[in-house]
N, C-alpha and C. Protein backbone atom coordinates (compact mmCIF):
# COMPACT_ATOMS: atom_id res chain seq x y z
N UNK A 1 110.17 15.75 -50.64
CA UNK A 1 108.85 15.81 -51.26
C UNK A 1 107.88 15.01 -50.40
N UNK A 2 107.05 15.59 -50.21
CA UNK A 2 105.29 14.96 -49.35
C UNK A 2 105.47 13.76 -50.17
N UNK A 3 104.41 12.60 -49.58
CA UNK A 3 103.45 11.65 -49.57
C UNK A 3 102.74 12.06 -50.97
N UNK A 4 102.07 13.03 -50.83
CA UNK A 4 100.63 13.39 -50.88
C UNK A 4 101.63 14.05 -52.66
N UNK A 5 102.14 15.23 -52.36
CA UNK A 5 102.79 15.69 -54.00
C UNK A 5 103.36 14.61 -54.82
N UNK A 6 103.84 13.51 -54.05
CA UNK A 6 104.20 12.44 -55.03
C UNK A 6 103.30 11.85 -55.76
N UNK A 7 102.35 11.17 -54.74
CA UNK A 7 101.26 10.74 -55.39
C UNK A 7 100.51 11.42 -56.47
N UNK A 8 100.34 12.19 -56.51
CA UNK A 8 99.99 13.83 -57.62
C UNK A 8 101.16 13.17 -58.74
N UNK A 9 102.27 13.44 -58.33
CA UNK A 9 103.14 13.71 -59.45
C UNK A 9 102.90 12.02 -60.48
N UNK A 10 102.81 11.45 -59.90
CA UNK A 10 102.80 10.18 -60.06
C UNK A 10 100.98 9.76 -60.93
N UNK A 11 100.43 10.14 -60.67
CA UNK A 11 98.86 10.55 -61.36
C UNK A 11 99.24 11.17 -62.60
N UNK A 12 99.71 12.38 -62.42
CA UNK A 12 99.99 13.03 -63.44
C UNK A 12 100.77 12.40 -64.46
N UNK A 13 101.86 11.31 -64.43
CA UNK A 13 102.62 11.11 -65.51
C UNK A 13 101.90 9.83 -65.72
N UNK A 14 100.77 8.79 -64.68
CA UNK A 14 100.18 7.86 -65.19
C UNK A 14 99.21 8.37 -66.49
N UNK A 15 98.53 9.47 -66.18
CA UNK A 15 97.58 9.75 -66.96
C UNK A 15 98.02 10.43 -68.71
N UNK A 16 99.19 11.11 -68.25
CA UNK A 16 99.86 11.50 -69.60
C UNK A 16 100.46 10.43 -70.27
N UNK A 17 100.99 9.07 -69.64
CA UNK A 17 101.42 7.89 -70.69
C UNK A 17 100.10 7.04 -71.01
N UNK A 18 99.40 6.96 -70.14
CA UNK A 18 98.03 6.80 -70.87
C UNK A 18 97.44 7.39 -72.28
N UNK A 19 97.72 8.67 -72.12
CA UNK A 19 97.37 9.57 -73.19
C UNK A 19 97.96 9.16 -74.31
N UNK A 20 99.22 9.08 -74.27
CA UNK A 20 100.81 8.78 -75.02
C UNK A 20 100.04 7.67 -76.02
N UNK A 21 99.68 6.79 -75.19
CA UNK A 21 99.42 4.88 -75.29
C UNK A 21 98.45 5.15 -76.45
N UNK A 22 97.15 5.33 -76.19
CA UNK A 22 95.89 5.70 -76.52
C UNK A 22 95.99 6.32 -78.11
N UNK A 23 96.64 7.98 -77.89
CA UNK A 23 97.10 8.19 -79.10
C UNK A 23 97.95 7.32 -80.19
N UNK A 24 98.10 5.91 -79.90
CA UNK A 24 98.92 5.88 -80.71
C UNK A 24 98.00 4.51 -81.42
N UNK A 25 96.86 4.20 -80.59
CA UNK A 25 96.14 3.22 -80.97
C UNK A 25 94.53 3.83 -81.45
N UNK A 26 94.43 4.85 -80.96
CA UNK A 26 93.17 5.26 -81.62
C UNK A 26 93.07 6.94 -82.51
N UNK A 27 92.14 7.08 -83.21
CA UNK A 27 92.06 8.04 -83.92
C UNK A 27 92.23 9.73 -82.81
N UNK A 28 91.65 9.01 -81.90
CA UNK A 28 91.02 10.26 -81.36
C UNK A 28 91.57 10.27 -79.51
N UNK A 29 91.71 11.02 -79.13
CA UNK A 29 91.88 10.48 -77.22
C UNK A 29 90.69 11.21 -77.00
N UNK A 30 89.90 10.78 -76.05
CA UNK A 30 89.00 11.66 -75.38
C UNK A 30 88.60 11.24 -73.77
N UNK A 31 87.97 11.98 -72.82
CA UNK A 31 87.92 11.64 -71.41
C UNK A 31 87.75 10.14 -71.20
N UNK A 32 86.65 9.68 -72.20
CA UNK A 32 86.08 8.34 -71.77
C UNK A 32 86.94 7.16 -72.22
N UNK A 33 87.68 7.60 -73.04
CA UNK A 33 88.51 6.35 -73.69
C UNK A 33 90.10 6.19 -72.93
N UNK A 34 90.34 7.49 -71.75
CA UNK A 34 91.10 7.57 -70.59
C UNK A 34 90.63 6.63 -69.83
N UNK A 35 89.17 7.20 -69.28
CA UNK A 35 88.47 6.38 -68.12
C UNK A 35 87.90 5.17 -68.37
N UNK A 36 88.02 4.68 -69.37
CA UNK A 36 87.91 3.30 -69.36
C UNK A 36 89.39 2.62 -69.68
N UNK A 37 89.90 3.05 -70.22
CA UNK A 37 91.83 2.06 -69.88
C UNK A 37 91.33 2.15 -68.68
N UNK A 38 91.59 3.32 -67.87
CA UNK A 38 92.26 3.37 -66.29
C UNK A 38 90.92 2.41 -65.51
N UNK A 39 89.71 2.75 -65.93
CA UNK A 39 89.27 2.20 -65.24
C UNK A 39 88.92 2.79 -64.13
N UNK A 40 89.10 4.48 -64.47
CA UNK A 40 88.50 6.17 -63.57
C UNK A 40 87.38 6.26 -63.94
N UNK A 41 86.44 6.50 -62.75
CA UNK A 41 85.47 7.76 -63.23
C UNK A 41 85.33 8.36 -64.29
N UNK A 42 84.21 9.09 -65.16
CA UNK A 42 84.26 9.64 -66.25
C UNK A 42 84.78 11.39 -64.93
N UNK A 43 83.59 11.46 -64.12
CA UNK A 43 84.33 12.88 -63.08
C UNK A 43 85.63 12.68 -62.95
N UNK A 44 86.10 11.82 -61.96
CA UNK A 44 88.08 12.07 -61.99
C UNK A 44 88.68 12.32 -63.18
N UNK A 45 88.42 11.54 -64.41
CA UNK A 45 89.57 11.88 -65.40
C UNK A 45 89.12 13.35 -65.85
N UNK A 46 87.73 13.88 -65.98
CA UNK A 46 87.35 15.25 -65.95
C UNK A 46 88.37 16.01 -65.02
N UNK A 47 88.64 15.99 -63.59
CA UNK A 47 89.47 16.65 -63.20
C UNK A 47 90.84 16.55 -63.29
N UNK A 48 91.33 15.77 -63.53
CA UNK A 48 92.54 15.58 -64.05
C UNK A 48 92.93 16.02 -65.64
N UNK A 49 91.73 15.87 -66.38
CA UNK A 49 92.42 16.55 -67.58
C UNK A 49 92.24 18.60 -67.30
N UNK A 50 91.34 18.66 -66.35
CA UNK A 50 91.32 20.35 -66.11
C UNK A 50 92.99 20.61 -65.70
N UNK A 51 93.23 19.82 -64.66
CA UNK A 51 94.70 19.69 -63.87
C UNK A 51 95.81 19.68 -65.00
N UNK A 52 95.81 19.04 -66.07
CA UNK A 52 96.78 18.80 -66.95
C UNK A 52 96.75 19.52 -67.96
N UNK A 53 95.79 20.64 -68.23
CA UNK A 53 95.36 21.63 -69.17
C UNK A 53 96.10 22.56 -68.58
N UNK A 54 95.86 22.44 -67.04
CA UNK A 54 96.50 23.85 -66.37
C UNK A 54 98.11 23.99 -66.19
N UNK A 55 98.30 22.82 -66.16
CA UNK A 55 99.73 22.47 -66.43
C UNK A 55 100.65 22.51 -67.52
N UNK A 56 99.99 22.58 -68.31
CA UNK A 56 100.37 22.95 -69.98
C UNK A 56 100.58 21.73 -70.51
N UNK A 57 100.36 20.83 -70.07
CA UNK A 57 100.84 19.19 -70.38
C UNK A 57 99.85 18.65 -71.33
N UNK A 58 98.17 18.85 -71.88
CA UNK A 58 97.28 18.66 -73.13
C UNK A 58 96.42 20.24 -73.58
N UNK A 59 96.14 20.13 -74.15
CA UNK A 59 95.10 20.71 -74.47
C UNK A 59 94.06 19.98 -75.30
N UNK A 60 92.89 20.88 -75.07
CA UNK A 60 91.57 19.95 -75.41
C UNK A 60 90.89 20.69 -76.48
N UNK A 61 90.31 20.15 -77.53
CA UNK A 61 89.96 20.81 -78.40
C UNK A 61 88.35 20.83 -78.10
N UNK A 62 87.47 21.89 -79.08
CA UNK A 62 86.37 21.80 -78.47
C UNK A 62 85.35 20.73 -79.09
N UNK A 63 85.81 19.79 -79.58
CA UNK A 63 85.03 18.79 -80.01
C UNK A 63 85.20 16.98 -78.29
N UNK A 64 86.44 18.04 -77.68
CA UNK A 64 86.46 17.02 -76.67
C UNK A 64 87.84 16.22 -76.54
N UNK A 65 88.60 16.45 -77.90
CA UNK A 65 90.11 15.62 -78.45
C UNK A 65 90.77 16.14 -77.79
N UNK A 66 91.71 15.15 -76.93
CA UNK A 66 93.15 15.68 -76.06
C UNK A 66 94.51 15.68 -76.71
N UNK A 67 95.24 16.08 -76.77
CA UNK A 67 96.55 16.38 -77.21
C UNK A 67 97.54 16.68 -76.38
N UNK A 68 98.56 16.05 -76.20
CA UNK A 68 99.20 15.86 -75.82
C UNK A 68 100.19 17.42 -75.95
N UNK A 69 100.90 18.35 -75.67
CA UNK A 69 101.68 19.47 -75.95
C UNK A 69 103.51 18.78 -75.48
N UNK A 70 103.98 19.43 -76.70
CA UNK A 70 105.38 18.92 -76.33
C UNK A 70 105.97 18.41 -75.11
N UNK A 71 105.87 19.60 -74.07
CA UNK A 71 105.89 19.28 -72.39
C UNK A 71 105.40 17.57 -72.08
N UNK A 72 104.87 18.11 -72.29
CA UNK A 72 102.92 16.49 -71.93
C UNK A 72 103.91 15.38 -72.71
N UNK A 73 104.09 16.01 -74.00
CA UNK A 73 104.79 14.38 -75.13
C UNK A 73 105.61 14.28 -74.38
N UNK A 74 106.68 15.18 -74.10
CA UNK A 74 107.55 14.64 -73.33
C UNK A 74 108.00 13.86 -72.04
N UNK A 75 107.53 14.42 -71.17
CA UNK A 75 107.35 13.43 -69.70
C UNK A 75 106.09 12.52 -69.86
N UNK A 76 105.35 12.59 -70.97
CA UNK A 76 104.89 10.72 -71.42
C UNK A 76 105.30 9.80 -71.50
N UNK A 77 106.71 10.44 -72.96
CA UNK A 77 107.30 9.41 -73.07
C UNK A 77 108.42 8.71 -72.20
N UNK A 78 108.88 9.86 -71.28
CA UNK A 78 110.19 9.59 -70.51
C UNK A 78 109.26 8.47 -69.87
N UNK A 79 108.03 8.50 -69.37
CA UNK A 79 107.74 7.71 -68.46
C UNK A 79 107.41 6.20 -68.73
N UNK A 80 106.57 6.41 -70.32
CA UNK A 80 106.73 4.89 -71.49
C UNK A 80 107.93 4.49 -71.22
N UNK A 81 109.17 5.40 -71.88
CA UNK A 81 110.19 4.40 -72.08
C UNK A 81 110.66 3.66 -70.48
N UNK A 82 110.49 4.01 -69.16
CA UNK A 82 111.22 3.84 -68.23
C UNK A 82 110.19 2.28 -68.20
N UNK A 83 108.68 2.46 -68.43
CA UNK A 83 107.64 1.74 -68.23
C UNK A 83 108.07 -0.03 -68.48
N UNK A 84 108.33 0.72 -70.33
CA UNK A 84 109.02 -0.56 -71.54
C UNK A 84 110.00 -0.94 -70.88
N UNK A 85 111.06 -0.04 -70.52
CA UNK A 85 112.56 -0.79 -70.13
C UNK A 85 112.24 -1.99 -69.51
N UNK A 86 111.75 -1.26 -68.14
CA UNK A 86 111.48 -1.63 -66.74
C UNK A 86 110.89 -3.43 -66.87
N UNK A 87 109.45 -3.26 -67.44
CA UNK A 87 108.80 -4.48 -67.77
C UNK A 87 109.31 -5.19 -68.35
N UNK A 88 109.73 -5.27 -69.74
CA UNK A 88 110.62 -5.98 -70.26
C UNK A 88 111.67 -7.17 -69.82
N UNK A 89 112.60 -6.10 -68.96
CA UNK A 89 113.66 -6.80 -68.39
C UNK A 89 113.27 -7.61 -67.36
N UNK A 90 112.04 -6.94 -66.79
CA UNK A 90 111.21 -7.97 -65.44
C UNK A 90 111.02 -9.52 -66.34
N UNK A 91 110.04 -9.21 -67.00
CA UNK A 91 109.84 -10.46 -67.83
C UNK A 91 111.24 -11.95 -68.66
N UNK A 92 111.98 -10.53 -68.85
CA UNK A 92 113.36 -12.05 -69.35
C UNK A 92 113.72 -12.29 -68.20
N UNK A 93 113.59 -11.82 -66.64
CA UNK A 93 114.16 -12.21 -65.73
C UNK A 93 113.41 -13.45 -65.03
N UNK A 94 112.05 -13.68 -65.52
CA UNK A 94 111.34 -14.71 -65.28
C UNK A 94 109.98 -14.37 -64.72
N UNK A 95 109.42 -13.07 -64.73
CA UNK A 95 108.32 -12.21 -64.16
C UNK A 95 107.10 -12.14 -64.83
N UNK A 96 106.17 -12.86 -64.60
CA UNK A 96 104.80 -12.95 -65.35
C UNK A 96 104.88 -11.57 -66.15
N UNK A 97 104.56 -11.53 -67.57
CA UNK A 97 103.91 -10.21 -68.19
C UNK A 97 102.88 -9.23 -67.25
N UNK A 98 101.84 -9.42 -66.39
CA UNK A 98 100.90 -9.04 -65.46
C UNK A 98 101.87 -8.37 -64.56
N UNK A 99 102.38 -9.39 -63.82
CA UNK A 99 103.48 -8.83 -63.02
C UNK A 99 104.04 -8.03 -63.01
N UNK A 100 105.37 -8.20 -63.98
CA UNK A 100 106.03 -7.26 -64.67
C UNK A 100 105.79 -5.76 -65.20
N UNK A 101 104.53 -5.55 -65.28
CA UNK A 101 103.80 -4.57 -65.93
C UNK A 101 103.47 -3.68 -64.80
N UNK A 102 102.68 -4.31 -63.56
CA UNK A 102 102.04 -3.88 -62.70
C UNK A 102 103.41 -3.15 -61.40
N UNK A 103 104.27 -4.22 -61.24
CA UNK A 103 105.60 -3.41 -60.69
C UNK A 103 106.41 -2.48 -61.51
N UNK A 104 106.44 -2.54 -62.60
CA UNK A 104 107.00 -1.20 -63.64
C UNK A 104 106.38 -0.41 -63.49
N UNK A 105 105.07 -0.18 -63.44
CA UNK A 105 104.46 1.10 -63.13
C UNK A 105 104.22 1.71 -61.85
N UNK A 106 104.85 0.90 -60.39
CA UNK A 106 104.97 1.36 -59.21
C UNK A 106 106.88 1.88 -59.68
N UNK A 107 107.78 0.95 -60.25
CA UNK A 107 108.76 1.28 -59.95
C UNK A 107 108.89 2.60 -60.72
N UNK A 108 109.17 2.74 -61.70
CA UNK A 108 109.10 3.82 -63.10
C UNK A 108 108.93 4.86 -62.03
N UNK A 109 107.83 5.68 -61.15
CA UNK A 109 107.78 6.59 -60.59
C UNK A 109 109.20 6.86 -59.92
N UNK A 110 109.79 6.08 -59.05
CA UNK A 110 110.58 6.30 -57.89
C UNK A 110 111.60 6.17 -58.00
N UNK A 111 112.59 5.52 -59.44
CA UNK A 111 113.86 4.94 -59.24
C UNK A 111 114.26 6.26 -60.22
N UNK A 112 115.57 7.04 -59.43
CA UNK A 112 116.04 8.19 -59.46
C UNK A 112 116.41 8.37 -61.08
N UNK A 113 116.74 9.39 -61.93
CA UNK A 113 117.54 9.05 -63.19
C UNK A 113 118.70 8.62 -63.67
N UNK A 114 119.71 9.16 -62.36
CA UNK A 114 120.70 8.02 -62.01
C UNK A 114 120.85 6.88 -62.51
N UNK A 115 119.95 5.79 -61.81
CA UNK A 115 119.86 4.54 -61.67
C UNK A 115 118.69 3.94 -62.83
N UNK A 116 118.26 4.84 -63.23
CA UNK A 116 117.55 4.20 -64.39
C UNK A 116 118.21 4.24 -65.62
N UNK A 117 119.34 5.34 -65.88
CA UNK A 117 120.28 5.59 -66.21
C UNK A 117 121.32 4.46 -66.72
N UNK A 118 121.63 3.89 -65.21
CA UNK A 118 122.65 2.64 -65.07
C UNK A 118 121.95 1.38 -65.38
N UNK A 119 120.66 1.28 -65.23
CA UNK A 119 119.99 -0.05 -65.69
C UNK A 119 119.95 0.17 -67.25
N UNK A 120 119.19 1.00 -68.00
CA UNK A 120 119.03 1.06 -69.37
C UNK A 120 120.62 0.73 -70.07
N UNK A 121 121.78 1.21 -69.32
CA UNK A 121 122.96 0.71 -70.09
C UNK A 121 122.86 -0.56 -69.76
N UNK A 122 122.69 -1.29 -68.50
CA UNK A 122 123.17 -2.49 -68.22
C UNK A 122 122.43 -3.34 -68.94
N UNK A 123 120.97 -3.30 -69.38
CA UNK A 123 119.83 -4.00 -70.05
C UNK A 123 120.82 -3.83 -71.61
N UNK A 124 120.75 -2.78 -72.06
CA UNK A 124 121.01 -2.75 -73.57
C UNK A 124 122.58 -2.91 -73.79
N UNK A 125 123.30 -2.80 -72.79
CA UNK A 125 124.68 -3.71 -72.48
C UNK A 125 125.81 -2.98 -73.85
């Protein structure tokens, strides 16, 4: 896999556990309440939710509300839970919360299912 498709792929599941997150704290998801977590453009998260519409991963209602579609729920959450594991265990290991958070969401992309696999047993033991 490219550089360049990872990084994509990797956008894509930031922005859908975003979604995940959001929904679960506010009434409503909409572009701006994306782009201000992330801290995007109100334009980028505009193209990215076109990108993730086309993907079958939300749909948008016409008042502006995103939804998440089974697909979308799903590789959200795979990516939450790897997120939670990940951070977590950083933190009892002695890893600032900041820290911890900010390398879970570089690692979470890249560590195979394999091995995330073998950590989630070894964490929950």
């Amino acid at each position: 896999m490219g550089y360049i498709q990872h990084k994509s792929e990797e956008s894509v599941e930031d922005y859908l556990e975003t979604i995940l997150v959001l929904s679960k704290q506010l009434p409503v998801v909409r572009s701006i309440d994306i782009a201000n977590e992330l801290e995007y453009s109100k334009p980028s998260v505009s193209v990215a939710m076109k990108n993730l519409r086309g993907k079958g991963y939300i749909t948008v209602s016409s008042e502006g509300y995103i939804v998440l579609t089974e697909e979308g729920k799903k590789l959200a959450s795979d990516t939450y839970e790897r997120h939670t594991l990940i951070s977590q265990w950083l933190v009892e290991l002695g890893v600032s919360p900041e820290t911890a958070s900010a390398d879970a969401c570089r690692i979470e992309h890249d560590l195979s299912q394999e091995s995330f696999d073998a950590l989630k047993r070894h964490i929950r033991g």
